[in-house]
C-alpha atoms as a PDB file:
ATOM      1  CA  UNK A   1     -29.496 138.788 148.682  1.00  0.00           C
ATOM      2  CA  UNK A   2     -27.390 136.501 151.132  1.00  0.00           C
ATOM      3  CA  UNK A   3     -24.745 137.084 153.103  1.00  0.00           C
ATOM      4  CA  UNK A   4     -22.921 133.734 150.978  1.00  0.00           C
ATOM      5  CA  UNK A   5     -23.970 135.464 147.683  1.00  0.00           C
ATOM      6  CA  UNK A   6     -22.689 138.933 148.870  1.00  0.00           C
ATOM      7  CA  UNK A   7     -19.418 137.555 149.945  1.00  0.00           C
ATOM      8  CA  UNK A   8     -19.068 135.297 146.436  1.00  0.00           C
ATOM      9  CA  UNK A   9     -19.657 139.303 144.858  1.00  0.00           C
ATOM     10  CA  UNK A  10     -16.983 140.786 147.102  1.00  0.00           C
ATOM     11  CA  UNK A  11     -14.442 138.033 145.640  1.00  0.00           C
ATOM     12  CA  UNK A  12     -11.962 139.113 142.869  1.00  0.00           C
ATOM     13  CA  UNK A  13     -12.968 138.518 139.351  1.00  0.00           C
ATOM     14  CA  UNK A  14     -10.472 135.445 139.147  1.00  0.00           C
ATOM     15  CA  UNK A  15     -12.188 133.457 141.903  1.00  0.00           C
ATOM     16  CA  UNK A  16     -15.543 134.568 140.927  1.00  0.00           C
ATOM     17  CA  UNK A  17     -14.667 132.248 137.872  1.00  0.00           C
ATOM     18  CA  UNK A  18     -13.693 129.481 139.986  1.00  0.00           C
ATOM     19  CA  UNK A  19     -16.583 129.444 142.023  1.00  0.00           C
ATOM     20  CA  UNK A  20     -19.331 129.474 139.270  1.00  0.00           C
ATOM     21  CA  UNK A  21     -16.965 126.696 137.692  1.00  0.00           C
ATOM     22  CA  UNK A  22     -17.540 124.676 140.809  1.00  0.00           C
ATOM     23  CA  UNK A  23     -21.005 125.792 141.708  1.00  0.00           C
ATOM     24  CA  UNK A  24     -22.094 124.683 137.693  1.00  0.00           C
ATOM     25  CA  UNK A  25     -20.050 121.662 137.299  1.00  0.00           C
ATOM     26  CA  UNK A  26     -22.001 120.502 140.872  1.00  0.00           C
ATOM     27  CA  UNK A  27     -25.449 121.036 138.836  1.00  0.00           C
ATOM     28  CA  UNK A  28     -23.681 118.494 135.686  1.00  0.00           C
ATOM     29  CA  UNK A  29     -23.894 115.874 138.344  1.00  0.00           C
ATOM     30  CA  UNK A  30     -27.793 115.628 138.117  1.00  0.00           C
ATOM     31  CA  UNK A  31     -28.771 117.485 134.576  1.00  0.00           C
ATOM     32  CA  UNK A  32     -32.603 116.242 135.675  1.00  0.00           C
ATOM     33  CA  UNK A  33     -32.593 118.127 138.566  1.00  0.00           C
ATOM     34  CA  UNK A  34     -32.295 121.352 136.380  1.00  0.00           C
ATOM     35  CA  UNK A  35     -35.312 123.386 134.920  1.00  0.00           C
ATOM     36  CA  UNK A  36     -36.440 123.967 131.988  1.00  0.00           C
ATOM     37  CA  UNK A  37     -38.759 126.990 131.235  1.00  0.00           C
ATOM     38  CA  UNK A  38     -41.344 125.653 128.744  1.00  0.00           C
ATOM     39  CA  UNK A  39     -40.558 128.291 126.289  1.00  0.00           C
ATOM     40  CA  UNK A  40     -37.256 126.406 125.622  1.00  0.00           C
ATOM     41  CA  UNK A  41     -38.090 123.455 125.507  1.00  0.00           C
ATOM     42  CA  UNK A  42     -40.863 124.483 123.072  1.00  0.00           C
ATOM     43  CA  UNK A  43     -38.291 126.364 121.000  1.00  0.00           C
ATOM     44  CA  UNK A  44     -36.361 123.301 121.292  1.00  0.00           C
ATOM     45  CA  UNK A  45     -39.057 120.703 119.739  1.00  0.00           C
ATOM     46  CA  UNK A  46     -39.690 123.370 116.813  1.00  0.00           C
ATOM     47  CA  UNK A  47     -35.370 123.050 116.263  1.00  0.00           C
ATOM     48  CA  UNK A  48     -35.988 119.310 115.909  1.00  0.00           C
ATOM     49  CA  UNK A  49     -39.034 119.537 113.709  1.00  0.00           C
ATOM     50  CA  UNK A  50     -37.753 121.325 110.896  1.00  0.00           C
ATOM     51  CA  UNK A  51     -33.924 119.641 111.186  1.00  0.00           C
ATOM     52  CA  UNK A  52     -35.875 116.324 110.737  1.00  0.00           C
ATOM     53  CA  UNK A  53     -38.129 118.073 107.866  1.00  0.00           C
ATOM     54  CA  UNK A  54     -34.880 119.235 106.103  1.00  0.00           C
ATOM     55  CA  UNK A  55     -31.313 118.256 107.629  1.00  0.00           C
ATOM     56  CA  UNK A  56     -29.596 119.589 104.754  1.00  0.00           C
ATOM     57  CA  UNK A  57     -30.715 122.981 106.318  1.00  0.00           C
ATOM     58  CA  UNK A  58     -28.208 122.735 109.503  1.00  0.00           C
ATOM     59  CA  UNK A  59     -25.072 124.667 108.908  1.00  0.00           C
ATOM     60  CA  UNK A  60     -21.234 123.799 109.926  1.00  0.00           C
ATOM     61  CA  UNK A  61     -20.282 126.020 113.001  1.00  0.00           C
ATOM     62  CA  UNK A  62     -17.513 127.656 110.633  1.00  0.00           C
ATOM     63  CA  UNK A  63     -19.255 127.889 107.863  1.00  0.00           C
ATOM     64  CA  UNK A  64     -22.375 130.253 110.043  1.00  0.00           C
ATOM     65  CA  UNK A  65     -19.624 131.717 111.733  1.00  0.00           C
ATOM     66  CA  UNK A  66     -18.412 133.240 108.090  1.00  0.00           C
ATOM     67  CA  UNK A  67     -21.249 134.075 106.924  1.00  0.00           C
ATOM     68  CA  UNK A  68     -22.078 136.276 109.811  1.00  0.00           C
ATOM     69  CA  UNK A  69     -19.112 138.022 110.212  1.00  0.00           C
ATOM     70  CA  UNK A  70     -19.445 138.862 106.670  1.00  0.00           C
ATOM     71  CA  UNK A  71     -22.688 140.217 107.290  1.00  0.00           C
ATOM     72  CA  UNK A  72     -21.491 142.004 109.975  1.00  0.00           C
ATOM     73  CA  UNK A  73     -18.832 143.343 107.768  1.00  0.00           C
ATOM     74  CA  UNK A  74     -15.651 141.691 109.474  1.00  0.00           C
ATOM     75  CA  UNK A  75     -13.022 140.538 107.655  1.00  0.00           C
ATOM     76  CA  UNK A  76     -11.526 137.072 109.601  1.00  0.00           C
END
């Protein structure tokens, strides 16, 4: 490893934060520039097939959120 990331790993938890704040919101800045592994965006294009086959199948983020913790047997 180098001697920047062994320093960044020496930091406290606190400014750990900070830094991968400012280290990820320097990647925002060009999205482009980022890659993709092909398995994602493959897993991606499948997501958009079957939403466009069937849209009423998407869920509301609360509504998934219930249903899991109810499988999960929480109580929220």
């Amino acid at each position: 490893m180098s001697v920047i990331a062994d320093q960044a790993l020496d930091l406290p938890p606190a400014q750990r934060l900070r830094l991968i704040d400012k280290i990820w919101r320097s990647l925002s800045v060009d999205p482009d520039q980022i890659p993709v592994q092909e398995t994602v965006l493959d897993e991606l294009d499948s997501r958009r097939k079957k939403y466009k086959e069937k849209p009423s199948s998407l869920q509301d983020w609360a509504d998934l959120k219930k249903t899991i913790s109810q499988n999960r047997g929480e109580t929220n």
